[in-house]
Protein backbone atom coordinates (compact mmCIF):
# COMPACT_ATOMS: atom_id res chain seq x y z
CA UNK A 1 95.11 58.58 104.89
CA UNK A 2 95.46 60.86 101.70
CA UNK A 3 96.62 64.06 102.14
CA UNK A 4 96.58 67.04 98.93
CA UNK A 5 99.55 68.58 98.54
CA UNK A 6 99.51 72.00 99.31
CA UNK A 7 100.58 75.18 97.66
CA UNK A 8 101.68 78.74 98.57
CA UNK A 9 98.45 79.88 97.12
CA UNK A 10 96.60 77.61 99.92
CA UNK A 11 98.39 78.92 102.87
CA UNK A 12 97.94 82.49 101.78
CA UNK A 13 94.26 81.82 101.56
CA UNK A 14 93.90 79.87 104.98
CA UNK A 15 95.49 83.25 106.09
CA UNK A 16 93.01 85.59 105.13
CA UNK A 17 90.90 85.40 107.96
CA UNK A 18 93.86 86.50 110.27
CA UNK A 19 95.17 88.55 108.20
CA UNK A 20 93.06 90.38 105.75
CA UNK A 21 95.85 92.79 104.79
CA UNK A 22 97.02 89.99 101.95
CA UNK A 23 93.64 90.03 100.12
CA UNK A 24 95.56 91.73 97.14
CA UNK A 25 98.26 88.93 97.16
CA UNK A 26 95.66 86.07 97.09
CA UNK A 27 93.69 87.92 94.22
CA UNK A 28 96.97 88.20 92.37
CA UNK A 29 97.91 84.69 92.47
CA UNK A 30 95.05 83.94 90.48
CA UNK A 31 95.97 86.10 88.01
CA UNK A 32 97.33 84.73 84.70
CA UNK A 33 100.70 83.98 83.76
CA UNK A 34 102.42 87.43 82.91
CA UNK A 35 105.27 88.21 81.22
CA UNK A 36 108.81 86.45 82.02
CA UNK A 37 110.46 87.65 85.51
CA UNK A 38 113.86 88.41 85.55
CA UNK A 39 116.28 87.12 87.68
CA UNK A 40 120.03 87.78 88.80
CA UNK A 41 121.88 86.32 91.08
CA UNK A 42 125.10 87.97 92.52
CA UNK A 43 127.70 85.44 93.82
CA UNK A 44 130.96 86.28 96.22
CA UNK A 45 133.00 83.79 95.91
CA UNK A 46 134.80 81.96 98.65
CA UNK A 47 137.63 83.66 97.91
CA UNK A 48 136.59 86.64 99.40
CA UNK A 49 136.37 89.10 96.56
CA UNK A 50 134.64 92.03 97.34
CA UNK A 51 132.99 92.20 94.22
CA UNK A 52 129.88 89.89 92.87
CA UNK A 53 129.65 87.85 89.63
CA UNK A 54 126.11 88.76 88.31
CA UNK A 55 124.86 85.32 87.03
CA UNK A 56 121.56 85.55 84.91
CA UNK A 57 119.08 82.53 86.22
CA UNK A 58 116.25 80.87 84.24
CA UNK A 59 113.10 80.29 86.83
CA UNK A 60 112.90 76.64 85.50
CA UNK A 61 117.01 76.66 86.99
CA UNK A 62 116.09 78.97 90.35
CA UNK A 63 115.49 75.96 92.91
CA UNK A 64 118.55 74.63 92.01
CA UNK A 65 120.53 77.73 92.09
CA UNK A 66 118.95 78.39 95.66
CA UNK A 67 119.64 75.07 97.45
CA UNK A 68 123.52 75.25 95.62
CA UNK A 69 125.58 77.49 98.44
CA UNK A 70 128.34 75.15 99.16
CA UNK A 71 130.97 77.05 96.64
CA UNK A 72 129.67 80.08 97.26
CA UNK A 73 130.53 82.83 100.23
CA UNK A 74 127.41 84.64 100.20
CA UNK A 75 124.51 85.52 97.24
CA UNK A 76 122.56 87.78 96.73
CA UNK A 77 119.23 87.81 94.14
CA UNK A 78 117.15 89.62 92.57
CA UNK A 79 113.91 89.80 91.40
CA UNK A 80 112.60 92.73 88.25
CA UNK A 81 108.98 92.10 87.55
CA UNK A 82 107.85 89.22 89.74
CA UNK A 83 105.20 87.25 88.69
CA UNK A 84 102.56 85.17 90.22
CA UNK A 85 104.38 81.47 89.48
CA UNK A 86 107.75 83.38 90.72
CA UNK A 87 105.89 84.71 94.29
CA UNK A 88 104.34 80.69 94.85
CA UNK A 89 107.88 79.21 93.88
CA UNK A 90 109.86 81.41 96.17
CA UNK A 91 107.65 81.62 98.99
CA UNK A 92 107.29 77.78 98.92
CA UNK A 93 111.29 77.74 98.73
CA UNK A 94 112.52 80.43 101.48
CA UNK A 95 109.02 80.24 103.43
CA UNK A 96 108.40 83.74 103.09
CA UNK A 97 105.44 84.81 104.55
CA UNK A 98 103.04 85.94 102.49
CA UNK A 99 102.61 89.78 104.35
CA UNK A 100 105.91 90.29 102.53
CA UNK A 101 104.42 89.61 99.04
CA UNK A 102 101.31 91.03 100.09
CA UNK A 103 103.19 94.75 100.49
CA UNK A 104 105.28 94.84 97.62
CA UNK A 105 101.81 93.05 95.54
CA UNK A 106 99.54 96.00 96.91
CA UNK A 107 100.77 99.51 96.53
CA UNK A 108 97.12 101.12 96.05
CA UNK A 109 94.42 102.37 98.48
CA UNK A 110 90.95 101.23 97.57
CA UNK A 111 87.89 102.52 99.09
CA UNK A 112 87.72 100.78 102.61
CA UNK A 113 84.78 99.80 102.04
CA UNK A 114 86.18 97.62 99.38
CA UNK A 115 88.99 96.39 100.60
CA UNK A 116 90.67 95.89 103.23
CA UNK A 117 94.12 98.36 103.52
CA UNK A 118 97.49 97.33 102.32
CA UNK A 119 100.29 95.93 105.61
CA UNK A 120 102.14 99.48 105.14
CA UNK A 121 98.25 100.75 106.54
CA UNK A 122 97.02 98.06 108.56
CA UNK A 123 100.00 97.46 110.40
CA UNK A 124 101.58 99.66 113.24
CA UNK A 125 105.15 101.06 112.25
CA UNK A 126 106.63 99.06 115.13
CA UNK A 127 105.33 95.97 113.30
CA UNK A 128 106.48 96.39 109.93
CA UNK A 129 110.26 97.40 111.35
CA UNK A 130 110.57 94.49 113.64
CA UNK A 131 109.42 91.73 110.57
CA UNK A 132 113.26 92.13 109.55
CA UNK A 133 112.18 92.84 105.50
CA UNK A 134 111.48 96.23 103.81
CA UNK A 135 109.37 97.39 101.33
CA UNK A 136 110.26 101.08 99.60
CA UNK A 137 107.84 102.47 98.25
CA UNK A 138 108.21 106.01 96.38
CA UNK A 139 106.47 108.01 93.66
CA UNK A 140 108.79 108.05 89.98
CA UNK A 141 108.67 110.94 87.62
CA UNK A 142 107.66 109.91 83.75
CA UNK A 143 107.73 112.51 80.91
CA UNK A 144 104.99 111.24 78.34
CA UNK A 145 106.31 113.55 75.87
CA UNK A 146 104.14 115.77 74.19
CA UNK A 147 100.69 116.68 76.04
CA UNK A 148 98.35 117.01 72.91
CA UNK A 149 98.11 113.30 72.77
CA UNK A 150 96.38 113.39 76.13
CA UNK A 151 93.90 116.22 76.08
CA UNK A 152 90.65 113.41 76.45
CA UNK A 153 92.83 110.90 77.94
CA UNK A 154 92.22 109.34 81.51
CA UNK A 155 93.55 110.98 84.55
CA UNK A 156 94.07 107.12 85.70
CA UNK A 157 96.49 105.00 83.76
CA UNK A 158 98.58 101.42 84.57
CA UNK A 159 102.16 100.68 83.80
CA UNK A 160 102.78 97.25 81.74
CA UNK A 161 103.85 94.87 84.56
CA UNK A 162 103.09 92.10 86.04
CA UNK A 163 102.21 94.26 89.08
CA UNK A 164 100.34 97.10 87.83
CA UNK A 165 100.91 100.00 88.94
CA UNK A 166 98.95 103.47 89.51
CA UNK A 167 100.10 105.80 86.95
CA UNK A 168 98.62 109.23 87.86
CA UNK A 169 98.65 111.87 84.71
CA UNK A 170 99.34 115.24 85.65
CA UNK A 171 98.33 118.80 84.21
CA UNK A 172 100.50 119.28 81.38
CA UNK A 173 103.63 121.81 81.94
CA UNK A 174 104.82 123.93 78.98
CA UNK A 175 103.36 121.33 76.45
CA UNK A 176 104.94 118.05 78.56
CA UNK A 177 102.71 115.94 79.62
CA UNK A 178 104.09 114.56 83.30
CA UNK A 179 102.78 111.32 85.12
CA UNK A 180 102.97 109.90 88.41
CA UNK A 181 104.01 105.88 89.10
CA UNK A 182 103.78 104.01 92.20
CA UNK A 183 107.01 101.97 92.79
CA UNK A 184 108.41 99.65 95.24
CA UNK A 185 111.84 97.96 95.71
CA UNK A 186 111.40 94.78 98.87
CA UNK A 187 114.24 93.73 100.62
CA UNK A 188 113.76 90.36 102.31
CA UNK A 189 116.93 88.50 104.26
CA UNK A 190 116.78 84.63 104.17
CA UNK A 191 119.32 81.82 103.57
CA UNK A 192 119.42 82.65 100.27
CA UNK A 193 121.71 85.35 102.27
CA UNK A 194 119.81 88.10 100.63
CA UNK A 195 116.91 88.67 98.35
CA UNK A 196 115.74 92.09 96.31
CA UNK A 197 112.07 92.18 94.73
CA UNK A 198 111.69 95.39 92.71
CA UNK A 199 109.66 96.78 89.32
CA UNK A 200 111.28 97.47 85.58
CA UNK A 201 111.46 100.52 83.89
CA UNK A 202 108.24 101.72 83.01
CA UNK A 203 108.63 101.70 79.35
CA UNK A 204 104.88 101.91 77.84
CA UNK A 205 101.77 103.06 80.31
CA UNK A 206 98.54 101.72 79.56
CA UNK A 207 94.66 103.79 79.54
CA UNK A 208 91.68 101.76 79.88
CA UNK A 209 88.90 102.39 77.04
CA UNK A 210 85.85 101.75 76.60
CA UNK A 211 83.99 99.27 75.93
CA UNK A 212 87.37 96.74 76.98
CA UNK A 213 89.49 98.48 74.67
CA UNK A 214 93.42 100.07 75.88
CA UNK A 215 95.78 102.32 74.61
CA UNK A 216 99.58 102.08 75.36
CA UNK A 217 101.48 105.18 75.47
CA UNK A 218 105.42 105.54 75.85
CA UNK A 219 106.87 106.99 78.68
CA UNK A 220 110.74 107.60 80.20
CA UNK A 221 112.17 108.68 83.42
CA UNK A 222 112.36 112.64 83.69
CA UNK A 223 115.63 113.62 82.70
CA UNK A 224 116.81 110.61 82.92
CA UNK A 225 115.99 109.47 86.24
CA UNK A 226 117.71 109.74 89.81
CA UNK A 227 121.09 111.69 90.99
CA UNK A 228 123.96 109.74 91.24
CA UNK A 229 124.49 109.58 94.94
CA UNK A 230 128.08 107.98 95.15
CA UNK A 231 131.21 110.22 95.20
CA UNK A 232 131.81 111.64 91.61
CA UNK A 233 135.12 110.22 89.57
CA UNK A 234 138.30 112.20 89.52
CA UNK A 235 139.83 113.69 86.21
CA UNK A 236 142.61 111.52 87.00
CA UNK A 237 140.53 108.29 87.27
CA UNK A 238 138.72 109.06 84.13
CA UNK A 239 141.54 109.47 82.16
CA UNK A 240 142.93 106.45 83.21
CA UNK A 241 140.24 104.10 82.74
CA UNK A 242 139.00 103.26 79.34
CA UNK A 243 135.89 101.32 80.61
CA UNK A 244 132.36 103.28 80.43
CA UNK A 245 131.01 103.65 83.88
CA UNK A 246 127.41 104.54 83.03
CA UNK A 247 124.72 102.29 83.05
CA UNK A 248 121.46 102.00 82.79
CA UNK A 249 119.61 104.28 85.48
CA UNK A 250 116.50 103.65 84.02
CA UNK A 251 116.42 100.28 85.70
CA UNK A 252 116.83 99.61 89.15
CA UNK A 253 118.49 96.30 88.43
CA UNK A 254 121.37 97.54 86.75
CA UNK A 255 121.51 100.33 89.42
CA UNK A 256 121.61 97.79 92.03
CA UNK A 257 124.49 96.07 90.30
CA UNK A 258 126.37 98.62 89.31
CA UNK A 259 126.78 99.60 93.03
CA UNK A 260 127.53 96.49 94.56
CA UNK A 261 130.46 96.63 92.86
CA UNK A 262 131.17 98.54 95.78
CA UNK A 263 130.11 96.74 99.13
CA UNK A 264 127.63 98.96 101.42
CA UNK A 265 128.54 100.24 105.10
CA UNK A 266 128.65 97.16 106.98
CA UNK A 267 128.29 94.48 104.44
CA UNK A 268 129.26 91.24 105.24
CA UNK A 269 128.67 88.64 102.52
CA UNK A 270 128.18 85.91 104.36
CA UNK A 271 125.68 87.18 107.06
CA UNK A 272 124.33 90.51 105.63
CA UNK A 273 122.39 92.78 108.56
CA UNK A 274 119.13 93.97 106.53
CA UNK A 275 120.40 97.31 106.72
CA UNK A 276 123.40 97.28 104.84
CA UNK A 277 121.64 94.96 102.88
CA UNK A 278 119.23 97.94 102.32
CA UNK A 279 121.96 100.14 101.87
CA UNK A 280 121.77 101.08 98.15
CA UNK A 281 118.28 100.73 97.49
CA UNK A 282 117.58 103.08 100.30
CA UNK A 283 119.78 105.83 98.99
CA UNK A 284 118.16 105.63 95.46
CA UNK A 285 114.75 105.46 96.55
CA UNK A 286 115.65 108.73 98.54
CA UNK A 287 116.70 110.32 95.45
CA UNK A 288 113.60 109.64 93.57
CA UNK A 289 111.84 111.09 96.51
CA UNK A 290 113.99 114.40 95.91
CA UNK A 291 112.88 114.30 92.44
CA UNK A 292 109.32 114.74 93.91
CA UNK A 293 109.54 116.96 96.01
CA UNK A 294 111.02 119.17 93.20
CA UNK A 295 108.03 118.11 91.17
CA UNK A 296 105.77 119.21 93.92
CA UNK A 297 107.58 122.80 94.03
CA UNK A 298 106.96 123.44 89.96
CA UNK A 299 103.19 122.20 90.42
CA UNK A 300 102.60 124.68 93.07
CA UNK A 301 104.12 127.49 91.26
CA UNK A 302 101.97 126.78 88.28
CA UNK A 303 98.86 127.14 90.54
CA UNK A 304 100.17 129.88 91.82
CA UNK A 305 100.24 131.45 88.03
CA UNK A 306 96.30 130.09 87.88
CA UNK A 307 95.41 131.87 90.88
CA UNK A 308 96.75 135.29 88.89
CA UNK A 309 94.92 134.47 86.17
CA UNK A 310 92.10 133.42 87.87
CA UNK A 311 89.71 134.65 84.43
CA UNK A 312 91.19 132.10 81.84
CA UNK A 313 93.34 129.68 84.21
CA UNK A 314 91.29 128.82 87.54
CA UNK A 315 89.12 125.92 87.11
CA UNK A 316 87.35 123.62 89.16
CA UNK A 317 89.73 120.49 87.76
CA UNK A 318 92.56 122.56 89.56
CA UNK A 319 90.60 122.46 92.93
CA UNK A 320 90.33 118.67 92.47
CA UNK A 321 94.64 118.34 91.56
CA UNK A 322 95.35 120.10 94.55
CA UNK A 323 92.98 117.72 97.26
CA UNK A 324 94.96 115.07 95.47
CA UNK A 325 98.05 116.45 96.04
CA UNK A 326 97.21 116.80 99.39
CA UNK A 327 96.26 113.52 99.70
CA UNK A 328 99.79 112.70 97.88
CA UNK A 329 101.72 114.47 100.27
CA UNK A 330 99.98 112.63 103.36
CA UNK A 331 100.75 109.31 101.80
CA UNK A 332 104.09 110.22 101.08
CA UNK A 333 105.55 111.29 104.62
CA UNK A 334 103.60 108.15 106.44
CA UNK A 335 106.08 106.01 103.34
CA UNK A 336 109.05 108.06 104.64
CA UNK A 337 107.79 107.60 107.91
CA UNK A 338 107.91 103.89 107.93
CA UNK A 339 111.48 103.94 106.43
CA UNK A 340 112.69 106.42 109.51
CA UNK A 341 111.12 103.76 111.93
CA UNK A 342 112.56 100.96 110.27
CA UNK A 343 115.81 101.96 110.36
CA UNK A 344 115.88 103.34 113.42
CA UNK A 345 114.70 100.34 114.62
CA UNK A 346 117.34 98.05 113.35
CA UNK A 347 120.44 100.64 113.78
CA UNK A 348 121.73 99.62 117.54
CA UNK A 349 123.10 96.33 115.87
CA UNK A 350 124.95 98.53 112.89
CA UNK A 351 128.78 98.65 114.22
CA UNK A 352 129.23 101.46 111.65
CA UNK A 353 126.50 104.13 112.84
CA UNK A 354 127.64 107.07 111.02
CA UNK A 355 125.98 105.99 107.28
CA UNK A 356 122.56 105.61 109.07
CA UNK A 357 123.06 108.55 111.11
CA UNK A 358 123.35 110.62 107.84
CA UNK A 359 120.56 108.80 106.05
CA UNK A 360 118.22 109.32 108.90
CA UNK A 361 118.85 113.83 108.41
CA UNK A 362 118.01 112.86 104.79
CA UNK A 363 114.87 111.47 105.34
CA UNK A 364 114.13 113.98 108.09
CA UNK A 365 115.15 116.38 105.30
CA UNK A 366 112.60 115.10 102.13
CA UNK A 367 109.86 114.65 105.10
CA UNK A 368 110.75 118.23 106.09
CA UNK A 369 109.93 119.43 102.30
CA UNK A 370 106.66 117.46 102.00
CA UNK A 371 105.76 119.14 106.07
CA UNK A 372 106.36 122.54 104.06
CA UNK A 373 104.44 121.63 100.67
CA UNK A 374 101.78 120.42 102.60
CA UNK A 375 101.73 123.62 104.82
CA UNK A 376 101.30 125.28 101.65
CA UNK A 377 98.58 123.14 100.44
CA UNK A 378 96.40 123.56 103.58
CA UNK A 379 96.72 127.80 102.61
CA UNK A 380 96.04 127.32 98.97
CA UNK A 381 93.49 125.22 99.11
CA UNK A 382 90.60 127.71 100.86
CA UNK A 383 91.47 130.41 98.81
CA UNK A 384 91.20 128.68 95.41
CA UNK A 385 87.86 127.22 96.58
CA UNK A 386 87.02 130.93 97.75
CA UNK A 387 87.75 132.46 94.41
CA UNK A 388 86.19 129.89 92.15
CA UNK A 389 83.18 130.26 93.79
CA UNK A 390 83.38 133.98 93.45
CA UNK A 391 83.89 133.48 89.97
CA UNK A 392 80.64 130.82 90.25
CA UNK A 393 78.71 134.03 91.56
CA UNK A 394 80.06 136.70 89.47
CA UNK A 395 78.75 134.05 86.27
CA UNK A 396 75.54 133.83 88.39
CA UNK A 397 74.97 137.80 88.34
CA UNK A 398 75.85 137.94 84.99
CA UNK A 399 73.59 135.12 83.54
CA UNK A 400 70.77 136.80 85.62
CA UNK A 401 71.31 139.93 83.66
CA UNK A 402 71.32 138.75 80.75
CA UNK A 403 67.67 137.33 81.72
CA UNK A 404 66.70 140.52 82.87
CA UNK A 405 67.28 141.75 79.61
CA UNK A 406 66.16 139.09 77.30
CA UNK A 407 62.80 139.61 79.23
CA UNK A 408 62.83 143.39 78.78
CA UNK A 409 62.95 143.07 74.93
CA UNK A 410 60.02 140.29 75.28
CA UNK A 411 57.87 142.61 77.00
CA UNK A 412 58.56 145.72 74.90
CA UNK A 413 58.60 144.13 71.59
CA UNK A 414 56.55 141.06 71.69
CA UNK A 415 53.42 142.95 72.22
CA UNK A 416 54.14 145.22 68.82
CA UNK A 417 54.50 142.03 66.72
């Protein structure tokens, strides 16, 4: 008897059925090629060196690389821009199921009656923590540079991956024009010893013309991205050492590397626990989230401003940005909910509590910011609808005056023509 050989592809189809959260993940791996992946592998050596050798890896090279771990003490590798080949050849390698792909693949919320919702929807909390893998997600900040570029543009753009991305433009703020992009870092644990899935630097967003036309526009982290969250160098260290110790915080690679330089709370090469495994890309996804929150504070100030000026600045668009910001903010804490869960679940087998202890009050604190902005929302919201409809009825009045008199002057004058 003959029997096909089967791909990754095939099982995540045959799993549909069961699972119809990975709908996105079996439409994307009949996309096309896309762009070259990148991929790093950090080594510790059996010496026991605390500190990785970053080894750039070739995909043609990565089974190989994978199944060699006999001169090796532990390995780490990572993933920047996965594409569809790169998700069938690893998930056929490490037998990763495909749920895993599936959330990092799909980051967006259709219409339900479209498709089915993402895992980080359809499943329960208690699900996703106990799968032992993690997928951050997190809103970035991009300055588009100058807003007159945009004044007919799309409100919906795409970053240039091989996952696109939701990039949400914003209302422009003192002549910047500010965008939204979804992002997600995945942290899976395999015998690989460790394995990091995350999204480049969004260099270049794209806008979708009409008829099948696109526009690429160049964007860049906010001021430069994230706050270091590691304890700042001494004068006396920074004198000594001649080496720069900057990199490039535009990309979550080399942020990834540059820190495990320094092993995480709890990091043990050899058997990694998936939270300090986690470690670092948790603490820099929580600093993008302070970013937005302090994105979220200038936004409502500025409709606070359009509700003074309520003649020249209060529109109907603005009524519209701040449902979606509402919706935003929901999103947002159930994402920061999932991460409190997850961690939680998995700290009882952390030796070295304190770390997670202090991450846990800083997620408590961002979720306690987006509890307040959204507070805020639910106030604003009636009262901008309230006034732009008094403004609807004051134009009403008005244009029915104006009738009143254009059919005074027909009556008086039309007859002595």
């Amino acid at each position: 008897m003959n029997y096909t050989q089967k791909s990754y592809k095939d099982w995540v189809e045959s799993q549909l059925q069961t699972n119809p959260c990975i709908t996105g993940l079996a439409e994307h791996l009949g996309c096309g090629l896309g762009t070259a992946s990148t991929i790093v592998a950090l080594d510790y050596p059996q010496s026991g060196h605390p500190a990785p050798t970053p080894l750039t890896v070739a995909e043609a090279d990565l089974t190989k690389l994978i199944s060699t771990t006999s001169t090796i003490h532990g390995r780490i590798l990572l993933v920047e821009n996965i594409r569809p080949h790169l998700i069938s050849l690893l998930g056929e390698i490490l037998d990763v199921d495909p749920i895993f792909f599936a959330g990092h693949v799909t980051t967006d919320f259709k219409d339900f009656e479209k498709a089915p919702p993402p895992p980080s929807l359809a499943l329960f909390p208690s699900q996703i923590a106990r799968k032992g893998y993690l997928h951050l997600h997190y809103q970035q900040v991009l300055d588009l540079g100058s807003a007159d570029p945009f004044q007919s543009s799309s409100y919906s753009l795409k970053s240039d991956s091989n996952v696109p991305r939701n990039v949400r433009r914003l209302p422009h703020l003192s002549g910047r024009q500010l965008a939204l992009v979804r992002a997600c870092c995945s942290i899976l644990v395999r015998n690989v010893k460790g394995s990091w899935i995350f999204d480049p630097a969004v260099k270049t967003v794209i806008e979708t013309l009409r008829p099948g036309g696109r526009k690429a526009y160049p964007s860049m982290l906010l001021h430069g991205g994230f706050e270091d969250f590691m304890p700042s160098v001494s004068f006396a260290s920074f004198t000594s050492v001649t080496t720069d110790r900057s990199w490039d915080k535009k990309s979550i690679l080399s942020s990834l590397i540059h820190y495990f330089c320094n092993q995480p709370p709890g990091f043990i090469a050899s058997e990694p626990s998936i939270l300090s495994f986690g470690y670092y890309p948790i603490r820099i996804v929580l600093a993008e989230w302070i970013l937005y929150t302090h994105l979220m504070s200038r936004y409502f100030k500025y409709y606070e401003n359009t509700l003074y000026d309520i003649e020249n600045r209060l529109h109907d668009s603005d009524i519209i940005d701040l449902q979606r910001w509402r919706r935003r903010s929901m999103q947002s804490q159930h994402k920061l909910i999932l991460l409190s869960e997850f961690v939680d679940y998995w700290l009882p087998q952390e030796a070295d509590k304190q770390p997670w202890n202090l991450t846990l009050k800083d997620i408590k604190h961002v979720l306690s910011q987006l509890e307040h902005y959204n507070r805020s929302l639910e106030h604003m919201i009636p009262v901008a609808t309230s006034i732009v409809q008094l403004l609807d009825s004051r134009r009403s009045i008005l244009d029915a005056t104006n009738v009143s008199r254009l059919t005074f002057i027909a009556l008086v004058f039309v007859p002595l023509s």
